[in-house]
N, C-alpha and C. Protein backbone atom coordinates (compact mmCIF):
# COMPACT_ATOMS: atom_id res chain seq x y z
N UNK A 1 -49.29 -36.19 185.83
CA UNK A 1 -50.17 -36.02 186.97
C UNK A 1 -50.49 -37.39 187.54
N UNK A 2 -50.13 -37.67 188.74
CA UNK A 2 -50.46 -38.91 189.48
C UNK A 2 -51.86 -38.92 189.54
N UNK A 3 -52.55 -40.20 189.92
CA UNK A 3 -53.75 -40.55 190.47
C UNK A 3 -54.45 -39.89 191.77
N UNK A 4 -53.77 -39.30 192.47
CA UNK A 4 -53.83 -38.77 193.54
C UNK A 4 -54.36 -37.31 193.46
N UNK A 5 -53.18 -36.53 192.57
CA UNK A 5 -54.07 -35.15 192.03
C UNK A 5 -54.79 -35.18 190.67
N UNK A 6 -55.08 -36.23 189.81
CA UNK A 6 -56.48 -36.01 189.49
C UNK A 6 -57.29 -36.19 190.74
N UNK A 7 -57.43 -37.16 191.55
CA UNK A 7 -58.55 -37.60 192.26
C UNK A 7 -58.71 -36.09 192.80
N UNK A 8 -58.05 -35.74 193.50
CA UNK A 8 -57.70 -34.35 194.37
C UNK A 8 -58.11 -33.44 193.08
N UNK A 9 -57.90 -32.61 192.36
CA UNK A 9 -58.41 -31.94 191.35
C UNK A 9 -59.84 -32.13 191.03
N UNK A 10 -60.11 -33.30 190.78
CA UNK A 10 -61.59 -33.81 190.44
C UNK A 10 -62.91 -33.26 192.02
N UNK A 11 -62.24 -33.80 193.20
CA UNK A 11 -62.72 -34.09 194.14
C UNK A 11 -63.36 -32.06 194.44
N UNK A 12 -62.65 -31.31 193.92
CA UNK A 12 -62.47 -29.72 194.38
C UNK A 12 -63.38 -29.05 193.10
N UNK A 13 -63.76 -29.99 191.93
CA UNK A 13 -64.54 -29.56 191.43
C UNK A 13 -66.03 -30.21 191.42
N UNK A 14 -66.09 -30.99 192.73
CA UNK A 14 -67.64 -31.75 192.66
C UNK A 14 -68.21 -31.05 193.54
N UNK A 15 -69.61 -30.84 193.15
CA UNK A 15 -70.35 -29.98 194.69
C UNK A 15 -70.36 -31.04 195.68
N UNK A 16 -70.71 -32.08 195.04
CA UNK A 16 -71.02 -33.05 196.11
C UNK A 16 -70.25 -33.21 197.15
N UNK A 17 -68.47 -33.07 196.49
CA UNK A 17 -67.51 -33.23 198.25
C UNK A 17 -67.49 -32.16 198.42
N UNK A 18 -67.61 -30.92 198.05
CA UNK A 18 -67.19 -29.39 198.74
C UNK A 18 -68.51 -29.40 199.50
N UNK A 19 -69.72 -29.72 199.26
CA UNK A 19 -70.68 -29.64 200.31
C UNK A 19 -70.77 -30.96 201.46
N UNK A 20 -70.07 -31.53 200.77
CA UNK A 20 -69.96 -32.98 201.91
C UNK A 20 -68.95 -31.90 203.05
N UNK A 21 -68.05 -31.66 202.66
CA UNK A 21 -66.85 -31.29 203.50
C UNK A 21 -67.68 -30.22 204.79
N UNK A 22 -68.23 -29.62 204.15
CA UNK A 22 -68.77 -28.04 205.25
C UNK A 22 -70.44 -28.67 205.86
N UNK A 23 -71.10 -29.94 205.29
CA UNK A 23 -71.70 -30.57 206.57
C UNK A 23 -71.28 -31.30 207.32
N UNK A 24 -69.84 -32.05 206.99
CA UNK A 24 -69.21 -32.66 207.72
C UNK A 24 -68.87 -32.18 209.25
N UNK A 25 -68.35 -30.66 208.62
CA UNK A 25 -67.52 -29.94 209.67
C UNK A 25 -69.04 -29.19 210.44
N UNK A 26 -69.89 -28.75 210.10
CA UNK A 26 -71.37 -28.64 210.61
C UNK A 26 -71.85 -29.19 211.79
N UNK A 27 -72.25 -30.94 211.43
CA UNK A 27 -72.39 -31.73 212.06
C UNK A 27 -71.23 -31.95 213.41
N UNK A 28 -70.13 -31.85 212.96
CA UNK A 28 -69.39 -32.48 213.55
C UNK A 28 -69.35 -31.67 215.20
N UNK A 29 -69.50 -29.76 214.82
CA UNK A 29 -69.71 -28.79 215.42
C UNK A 29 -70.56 -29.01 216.45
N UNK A 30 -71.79 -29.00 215.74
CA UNK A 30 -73.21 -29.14 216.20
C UNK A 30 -73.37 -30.44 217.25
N UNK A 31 -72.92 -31.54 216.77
CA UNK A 31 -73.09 -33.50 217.92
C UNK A 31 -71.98 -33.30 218.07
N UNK A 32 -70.79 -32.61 219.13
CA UNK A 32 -69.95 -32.81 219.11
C UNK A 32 -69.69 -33.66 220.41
N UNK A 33 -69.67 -35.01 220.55
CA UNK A 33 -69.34 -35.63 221.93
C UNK A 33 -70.78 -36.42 222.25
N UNK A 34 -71.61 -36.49 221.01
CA UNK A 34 -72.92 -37.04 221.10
C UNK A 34 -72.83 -37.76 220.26
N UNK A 35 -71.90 -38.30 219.05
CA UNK A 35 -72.31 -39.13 218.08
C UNK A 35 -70.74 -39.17 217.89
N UNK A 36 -70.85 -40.50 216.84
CA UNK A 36 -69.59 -40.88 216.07
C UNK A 36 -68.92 -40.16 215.19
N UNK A 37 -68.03 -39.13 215.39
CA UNK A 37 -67.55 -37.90 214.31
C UNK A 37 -67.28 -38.84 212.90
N UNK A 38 -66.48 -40.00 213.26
CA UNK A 38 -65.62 -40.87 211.94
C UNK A 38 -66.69 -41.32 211.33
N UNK A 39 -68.20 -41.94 211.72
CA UNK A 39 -69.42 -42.18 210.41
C UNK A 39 -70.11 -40.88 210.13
N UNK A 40 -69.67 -40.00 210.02
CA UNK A 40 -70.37 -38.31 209.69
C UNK A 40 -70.69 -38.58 208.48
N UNK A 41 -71.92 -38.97 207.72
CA UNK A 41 -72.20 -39.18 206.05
C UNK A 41 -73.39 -38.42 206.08
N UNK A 42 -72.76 -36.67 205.28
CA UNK A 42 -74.25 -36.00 205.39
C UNK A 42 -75.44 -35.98 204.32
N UNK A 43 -74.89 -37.45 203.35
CA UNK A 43 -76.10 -37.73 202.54
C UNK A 43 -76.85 -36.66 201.47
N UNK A 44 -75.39 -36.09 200.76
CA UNK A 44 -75.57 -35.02 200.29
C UNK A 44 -75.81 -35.82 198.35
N UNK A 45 -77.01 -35.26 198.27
CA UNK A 45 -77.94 -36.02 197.00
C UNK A 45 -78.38 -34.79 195.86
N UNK A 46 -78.41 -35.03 194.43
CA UNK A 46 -78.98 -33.77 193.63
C UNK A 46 -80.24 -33.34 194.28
N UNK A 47 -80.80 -32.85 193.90
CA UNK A 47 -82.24 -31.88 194.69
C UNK A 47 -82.98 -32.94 193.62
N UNK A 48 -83.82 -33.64 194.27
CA UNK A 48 -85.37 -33.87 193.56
C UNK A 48 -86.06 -32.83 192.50
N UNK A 49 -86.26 -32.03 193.28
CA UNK A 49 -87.10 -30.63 192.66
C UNK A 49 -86.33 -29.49 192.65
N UNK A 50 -85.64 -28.99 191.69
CA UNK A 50 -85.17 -27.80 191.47
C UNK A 50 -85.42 -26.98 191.74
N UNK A 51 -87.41 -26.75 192.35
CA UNK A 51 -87.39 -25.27 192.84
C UNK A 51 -86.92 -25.17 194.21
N UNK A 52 -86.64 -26.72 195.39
CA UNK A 52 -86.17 -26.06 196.20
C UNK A 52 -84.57 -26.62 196.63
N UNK A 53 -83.93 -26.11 195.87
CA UNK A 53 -82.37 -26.09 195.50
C UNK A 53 -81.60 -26.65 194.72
N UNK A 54 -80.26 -27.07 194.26
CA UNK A 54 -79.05 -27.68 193.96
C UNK A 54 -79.24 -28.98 193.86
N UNK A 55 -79.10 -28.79 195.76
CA UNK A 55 -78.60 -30.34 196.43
C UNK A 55 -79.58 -30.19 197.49
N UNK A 56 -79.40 -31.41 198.45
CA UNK A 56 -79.65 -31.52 199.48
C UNK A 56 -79.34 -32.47 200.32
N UNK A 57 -78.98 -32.31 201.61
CA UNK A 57 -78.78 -33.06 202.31
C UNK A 57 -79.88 -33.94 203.53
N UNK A 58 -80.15 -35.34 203.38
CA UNK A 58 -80.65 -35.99 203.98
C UNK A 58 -80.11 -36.35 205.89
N UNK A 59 -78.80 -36.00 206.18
CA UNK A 59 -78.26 -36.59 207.37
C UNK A 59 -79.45 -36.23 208.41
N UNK A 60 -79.93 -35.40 208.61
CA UNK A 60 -80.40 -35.12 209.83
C UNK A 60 -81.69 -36.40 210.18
N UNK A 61 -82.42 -36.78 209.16
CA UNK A 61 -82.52 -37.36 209.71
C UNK A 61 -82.15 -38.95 210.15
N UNK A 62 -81.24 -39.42 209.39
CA UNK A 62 -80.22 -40.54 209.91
C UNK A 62 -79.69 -40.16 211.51
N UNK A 63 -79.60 -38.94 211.38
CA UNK A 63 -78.53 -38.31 213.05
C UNK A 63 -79.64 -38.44 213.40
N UNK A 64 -81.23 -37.96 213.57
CA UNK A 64 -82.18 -37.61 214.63
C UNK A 64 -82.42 -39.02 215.58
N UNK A 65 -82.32 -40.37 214.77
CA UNK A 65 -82.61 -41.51 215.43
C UNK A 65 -81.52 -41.70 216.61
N UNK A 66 -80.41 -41.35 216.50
CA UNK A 66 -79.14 -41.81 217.48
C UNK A 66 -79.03 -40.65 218.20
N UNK A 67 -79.64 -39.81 217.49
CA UNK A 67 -79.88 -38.62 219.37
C UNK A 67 -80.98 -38.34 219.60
N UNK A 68 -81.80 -39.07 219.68
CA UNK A 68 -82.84 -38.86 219.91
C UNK A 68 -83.85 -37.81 219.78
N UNK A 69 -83.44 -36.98 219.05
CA UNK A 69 -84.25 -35.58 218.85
C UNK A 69 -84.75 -35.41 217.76
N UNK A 70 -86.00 -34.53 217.36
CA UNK A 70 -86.86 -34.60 216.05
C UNK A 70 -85.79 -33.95 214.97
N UNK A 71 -85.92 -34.52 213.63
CA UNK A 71 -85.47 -34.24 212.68
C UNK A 71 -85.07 -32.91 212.06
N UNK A 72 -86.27 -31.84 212.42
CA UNK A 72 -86.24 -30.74 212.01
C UNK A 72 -85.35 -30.07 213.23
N UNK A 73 -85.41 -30.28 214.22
CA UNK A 73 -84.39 -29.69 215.41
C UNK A 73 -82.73 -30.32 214.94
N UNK A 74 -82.42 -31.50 214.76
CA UNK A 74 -81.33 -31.71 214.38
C UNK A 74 -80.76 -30.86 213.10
N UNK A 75 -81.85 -30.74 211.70
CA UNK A 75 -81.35 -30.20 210.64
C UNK A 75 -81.58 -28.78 211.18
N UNK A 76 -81.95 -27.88 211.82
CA UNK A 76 -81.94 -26.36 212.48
C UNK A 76 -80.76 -26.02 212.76
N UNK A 77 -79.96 -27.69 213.96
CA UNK A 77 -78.81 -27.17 214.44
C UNK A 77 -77.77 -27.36 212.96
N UNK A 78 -77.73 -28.31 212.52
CA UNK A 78 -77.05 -28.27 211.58
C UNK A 78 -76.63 -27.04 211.02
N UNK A 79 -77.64 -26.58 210.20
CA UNK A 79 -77.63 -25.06 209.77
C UNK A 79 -77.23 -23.87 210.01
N UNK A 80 -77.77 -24.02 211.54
CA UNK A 80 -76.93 -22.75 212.33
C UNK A 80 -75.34 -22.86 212.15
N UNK A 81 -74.66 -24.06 212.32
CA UNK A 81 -73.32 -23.92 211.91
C UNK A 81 -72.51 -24.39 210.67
N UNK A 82 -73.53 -24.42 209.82
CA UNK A 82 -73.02 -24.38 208.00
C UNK A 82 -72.49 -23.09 207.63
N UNK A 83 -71.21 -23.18 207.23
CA UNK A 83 -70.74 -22.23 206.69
C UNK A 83 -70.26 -22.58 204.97
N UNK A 84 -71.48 -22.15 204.69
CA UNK A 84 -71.29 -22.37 202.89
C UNK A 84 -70.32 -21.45 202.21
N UNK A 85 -70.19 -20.31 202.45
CA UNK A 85 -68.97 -19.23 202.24
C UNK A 85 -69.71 -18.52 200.77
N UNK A 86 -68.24 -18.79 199.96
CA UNK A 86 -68.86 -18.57 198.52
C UNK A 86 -69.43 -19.68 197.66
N UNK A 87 -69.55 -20.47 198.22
CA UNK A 87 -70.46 -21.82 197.70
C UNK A 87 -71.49 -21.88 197.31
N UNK A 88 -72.31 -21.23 197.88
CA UNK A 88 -73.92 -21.47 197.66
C UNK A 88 -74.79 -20.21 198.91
N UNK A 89 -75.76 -19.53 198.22
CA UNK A 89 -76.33 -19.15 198.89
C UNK A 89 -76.68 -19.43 200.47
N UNK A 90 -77.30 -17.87 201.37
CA UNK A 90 -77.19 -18.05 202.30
C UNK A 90 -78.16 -18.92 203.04
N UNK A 91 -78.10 -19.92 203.99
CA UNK A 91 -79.45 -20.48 204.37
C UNK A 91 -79.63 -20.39 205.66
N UNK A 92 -80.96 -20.60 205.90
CA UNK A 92 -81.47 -20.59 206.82
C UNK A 92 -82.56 -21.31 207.83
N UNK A 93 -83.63 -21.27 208.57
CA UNK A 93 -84.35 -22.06 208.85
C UNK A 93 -85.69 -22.56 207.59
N UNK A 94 -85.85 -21.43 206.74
CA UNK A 94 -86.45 -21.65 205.56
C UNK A 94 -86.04 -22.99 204.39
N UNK A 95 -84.61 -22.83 204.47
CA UNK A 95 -83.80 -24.22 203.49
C UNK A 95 -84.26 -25.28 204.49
N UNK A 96 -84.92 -25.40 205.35
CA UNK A 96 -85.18 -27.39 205.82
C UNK A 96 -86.61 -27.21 205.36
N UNK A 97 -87.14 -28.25 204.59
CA UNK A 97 -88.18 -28.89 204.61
C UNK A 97 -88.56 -29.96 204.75
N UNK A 98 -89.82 -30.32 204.88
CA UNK A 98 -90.40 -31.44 205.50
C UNK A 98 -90.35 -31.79 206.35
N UNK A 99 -89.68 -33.13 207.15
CA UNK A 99 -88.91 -33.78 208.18
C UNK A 99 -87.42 -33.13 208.83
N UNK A 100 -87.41 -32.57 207.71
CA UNK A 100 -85.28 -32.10 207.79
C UNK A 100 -84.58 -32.34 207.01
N UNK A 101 -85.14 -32.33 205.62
CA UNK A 101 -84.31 -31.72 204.15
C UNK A 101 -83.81 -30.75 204.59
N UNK A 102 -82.44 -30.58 204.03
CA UNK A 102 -81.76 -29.31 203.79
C UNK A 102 -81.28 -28.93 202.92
N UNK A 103 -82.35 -28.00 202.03
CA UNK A 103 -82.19 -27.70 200.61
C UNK A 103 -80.90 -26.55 200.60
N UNK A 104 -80.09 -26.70 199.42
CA UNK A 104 -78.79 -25.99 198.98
C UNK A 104 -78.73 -25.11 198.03
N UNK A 105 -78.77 -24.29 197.48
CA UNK A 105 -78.57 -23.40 196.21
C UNK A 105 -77.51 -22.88 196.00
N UNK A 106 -76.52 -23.66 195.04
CA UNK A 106 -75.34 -22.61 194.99
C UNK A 106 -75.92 -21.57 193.90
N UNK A 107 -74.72 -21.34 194.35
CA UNK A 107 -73.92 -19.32 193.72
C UNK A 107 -74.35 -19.72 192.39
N UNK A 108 -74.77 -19.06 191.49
CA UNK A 108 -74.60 -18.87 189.75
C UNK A 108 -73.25 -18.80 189.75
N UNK A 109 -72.55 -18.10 190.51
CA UNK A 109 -70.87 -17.91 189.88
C UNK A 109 -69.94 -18.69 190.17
N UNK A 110 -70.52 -19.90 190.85
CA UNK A 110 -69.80 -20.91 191.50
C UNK A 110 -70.16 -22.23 190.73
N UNK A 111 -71.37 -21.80 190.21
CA UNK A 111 -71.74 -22.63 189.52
C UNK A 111 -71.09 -22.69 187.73
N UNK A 112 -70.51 -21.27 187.33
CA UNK A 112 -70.25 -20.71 186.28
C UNK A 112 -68.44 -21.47 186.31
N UNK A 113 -67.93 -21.20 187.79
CA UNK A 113 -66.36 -21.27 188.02
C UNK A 113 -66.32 -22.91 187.69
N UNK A 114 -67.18 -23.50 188.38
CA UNK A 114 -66.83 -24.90 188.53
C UNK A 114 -66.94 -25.66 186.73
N UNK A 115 -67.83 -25.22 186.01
CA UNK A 115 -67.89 -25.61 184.49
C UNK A 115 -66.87 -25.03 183.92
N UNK A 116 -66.05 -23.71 183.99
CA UNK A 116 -65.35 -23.30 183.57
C UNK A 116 -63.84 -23.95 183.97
N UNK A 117 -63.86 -24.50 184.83
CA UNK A 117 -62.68 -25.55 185.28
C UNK A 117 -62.40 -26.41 184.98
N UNK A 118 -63.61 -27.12 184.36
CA UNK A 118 -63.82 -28.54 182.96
C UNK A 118 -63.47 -28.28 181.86
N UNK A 119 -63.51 -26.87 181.62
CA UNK A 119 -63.02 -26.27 179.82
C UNK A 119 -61.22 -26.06 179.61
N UNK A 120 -60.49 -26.64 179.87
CA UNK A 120 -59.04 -26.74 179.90
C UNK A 120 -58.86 -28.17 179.42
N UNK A 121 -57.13 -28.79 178.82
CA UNK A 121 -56.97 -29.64 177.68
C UNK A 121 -57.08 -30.74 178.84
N UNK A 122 -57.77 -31.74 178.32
CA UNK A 122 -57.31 -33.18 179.11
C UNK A 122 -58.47 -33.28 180.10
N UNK A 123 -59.65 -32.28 180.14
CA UNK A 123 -61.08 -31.98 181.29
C UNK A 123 -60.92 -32.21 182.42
N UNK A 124 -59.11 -32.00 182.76
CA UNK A 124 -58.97 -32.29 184.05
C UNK A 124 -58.31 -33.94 184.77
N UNK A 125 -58.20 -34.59 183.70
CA UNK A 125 -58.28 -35.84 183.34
C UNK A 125 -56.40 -36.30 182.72
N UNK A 126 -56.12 -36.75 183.27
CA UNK A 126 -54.69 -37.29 182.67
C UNK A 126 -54.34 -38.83 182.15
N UNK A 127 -54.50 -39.15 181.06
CA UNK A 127 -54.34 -41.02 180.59
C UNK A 127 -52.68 -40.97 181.34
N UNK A 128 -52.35 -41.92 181.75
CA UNK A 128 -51.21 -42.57 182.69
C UNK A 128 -50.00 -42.95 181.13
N UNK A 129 -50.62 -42.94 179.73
CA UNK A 129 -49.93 -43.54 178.57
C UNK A 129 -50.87 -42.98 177.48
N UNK A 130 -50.41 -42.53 176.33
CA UNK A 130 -51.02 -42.24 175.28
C UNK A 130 -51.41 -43.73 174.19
N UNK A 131 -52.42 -43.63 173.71
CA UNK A 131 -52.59 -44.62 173.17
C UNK A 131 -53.45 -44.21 171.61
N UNK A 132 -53.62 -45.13 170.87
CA UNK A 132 -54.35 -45.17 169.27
C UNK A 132 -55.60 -45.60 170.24
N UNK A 133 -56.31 -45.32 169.23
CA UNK A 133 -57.98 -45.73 169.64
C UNK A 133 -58.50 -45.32 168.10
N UNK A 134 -58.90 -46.75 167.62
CA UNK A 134 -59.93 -46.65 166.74
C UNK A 134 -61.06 -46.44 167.17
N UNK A 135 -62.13 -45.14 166.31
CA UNK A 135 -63.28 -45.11 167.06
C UNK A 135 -64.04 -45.36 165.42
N UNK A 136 -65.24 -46.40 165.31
CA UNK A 136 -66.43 -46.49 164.10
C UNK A 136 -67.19 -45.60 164.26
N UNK A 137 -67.20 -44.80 163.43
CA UNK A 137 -67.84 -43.37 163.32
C UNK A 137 -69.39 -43.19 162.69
N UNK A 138 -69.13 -44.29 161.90
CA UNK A 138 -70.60 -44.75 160.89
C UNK A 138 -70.62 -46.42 160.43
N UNK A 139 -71.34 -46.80 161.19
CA UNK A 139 -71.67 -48.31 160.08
C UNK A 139 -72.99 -48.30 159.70
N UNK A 140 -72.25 -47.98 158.32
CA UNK A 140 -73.47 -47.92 157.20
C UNK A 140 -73.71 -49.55 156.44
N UNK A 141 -74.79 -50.56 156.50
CA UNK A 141 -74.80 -51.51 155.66
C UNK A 141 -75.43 -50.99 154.41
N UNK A 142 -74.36 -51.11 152.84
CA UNK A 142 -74.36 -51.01 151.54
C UNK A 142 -75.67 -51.38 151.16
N UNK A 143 -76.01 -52.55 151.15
CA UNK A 143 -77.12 -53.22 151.02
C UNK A 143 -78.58 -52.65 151.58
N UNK A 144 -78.74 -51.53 152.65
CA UNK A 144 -79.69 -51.50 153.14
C UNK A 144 -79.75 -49.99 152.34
N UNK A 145 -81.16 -49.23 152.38
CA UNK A 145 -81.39 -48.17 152.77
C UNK A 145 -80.97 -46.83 153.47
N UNK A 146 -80.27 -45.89 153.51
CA UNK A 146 -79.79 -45.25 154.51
C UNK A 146 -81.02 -44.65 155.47
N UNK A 147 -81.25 -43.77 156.19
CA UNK A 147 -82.09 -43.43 157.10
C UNK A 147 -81.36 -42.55 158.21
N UNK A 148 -82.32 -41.77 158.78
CA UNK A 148 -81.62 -40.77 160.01
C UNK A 148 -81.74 -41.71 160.99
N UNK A 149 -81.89 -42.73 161.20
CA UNK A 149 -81.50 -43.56 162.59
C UNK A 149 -79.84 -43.49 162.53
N UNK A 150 -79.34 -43.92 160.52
CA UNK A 150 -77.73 -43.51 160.90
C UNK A 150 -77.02 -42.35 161.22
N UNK A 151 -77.81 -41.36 161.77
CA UNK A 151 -77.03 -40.12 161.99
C UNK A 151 -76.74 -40.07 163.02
N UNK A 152 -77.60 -40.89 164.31
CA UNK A 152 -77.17 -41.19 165.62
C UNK A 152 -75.69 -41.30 165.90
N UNK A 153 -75.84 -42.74 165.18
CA UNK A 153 -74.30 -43.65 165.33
C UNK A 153 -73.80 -42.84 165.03
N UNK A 154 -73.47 -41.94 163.75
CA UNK A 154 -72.16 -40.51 163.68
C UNK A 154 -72.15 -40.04 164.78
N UNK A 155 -73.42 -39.54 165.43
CA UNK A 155 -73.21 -38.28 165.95
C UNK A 155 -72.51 -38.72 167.17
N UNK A 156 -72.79 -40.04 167.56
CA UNK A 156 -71.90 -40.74 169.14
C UNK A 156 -70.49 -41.24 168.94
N UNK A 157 -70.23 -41.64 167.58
CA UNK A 157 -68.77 -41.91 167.32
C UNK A 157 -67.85 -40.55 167.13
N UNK A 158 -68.20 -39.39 166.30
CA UNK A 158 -67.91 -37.91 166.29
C UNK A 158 -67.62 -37.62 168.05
N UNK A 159 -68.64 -38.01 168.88
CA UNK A 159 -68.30 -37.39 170.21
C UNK A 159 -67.40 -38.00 171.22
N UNK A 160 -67.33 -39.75 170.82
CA UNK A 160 -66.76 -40.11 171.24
C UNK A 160 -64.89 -39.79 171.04
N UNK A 161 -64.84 -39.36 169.91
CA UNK A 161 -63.51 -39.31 169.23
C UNK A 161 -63.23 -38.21 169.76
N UNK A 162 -63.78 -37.29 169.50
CA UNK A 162 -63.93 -35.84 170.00
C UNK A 162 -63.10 -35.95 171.54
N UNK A 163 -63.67 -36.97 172.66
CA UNK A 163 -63.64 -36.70 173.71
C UNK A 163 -62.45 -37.63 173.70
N UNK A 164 -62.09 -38.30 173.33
CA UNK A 164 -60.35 -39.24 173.39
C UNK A 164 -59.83 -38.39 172.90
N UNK A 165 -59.46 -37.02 171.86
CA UNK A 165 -58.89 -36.13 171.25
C UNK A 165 -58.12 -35.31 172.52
N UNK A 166 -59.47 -34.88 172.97
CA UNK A 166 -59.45 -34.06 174.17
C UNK A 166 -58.69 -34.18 175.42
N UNK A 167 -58.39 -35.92 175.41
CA UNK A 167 -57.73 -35.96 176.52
C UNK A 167 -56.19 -37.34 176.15
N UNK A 168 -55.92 -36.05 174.87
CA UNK A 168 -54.76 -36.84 174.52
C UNK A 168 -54.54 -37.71 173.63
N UNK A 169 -55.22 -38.76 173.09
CA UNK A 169 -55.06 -39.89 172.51
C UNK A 169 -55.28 -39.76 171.40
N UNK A 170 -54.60 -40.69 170.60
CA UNK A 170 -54.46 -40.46 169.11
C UNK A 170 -55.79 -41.12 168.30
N UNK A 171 -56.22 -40.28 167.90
CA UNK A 171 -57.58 -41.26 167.37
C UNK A 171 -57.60 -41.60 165.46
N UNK A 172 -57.99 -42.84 165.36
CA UNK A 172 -58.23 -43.06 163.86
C UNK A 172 -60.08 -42.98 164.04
N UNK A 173 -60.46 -42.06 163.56
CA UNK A 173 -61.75 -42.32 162.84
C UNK A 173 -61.98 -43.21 161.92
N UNK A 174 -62.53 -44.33 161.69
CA UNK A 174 -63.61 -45.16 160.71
C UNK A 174 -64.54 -45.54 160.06
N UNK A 175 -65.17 -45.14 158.99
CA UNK A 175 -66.47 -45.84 158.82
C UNK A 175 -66.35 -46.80 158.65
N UNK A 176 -66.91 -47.75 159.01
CA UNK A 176 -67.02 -49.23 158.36
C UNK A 176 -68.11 -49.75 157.53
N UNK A 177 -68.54 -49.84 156.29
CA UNK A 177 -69.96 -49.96 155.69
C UNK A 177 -69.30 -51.69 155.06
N UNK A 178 -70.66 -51.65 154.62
CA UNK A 178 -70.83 -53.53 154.29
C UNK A 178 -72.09 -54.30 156.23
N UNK A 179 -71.70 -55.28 155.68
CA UNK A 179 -71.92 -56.34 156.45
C UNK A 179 -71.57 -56.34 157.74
């Protein structure tokens, strides 16, 4: 797999560009012949507060200054021509708050598809060359005491190995104790 279709593979499982893409085309709808189509950045960010969505997008009001119109009128028009599909719930003039947030909620089942697309060999992910990778699994010093602070270090070397396993590479596990 080239660099190109991971990027492309990766890119189809982020909300962030599948919702970049459909405010892009939104915006672009909505200011069409009023603004710069090629800087279209709809400032699409996790949600602050989970109760009101996903994501959200900030553009409107970046766009409201260069067309001169209030924030919440720019993110209105926006909306009217978002077509989220099976993406994310339906919205409406209710999803803008404040100034002209435009809160997002995807689908549970879109949300279910897109994790389930990470669970296949390699997470989607292709090394260009297989390689050894020693991973230290435990450094225990002989001399000291043991303690559950060392169960950490397992538990991050275990995951780390775990996750080079996963995407191919030959791993030597190690403890290293002493000094």
């Amino acid at each position: 797999m080239t660099e190109t279709t991971t990027q492309t593979t990766s890119q189809r499982l982020d909300p962030v560009e599948m919702l970049g893409e459909r405010f892009r085309a939104a915006i672009a709808e909505a200011f069409e012949g009023k603004i710069d189509l090629g800087a279209i950045d709809p400032l699409i960010t996790p949600s602050k507060n989970p109760q009101h969505g996903d994501y959200q997008s900030n553009a409107a009001m970046s766009l409201a200054k260069s067309l001169g119109m209030p924030p919440r009128e720019v993110a209105k028009a926006i909306v009217e021509r978002l077509d989220l599909g099976e993406l994310a719930l339906p919205m409406d003039e209710s999803s803008i708050a404040g100034p002209g947030f435009i809160n997002v909620r995807l689908r549970p089942e879109t949300l279910g598809r897109l994790v389930s697309e990470l669970d296949r060999p390699g997470l989607g992910v292709k090394a260009e060359e297989t390689q050894t990778i020693v991973v230290d699994v435990c450094g225990v010093n002989l001399a000291k005491q043991m303690h559950v602070g060392h169960l950490r270090s397992t538990v991050i070397g275990d995951t780390v190995a775990r996750l080079f396993e996963r995407l191919g590479q030959t791993v030597i596990r190690q403890s290293h104790v002493g000094d």
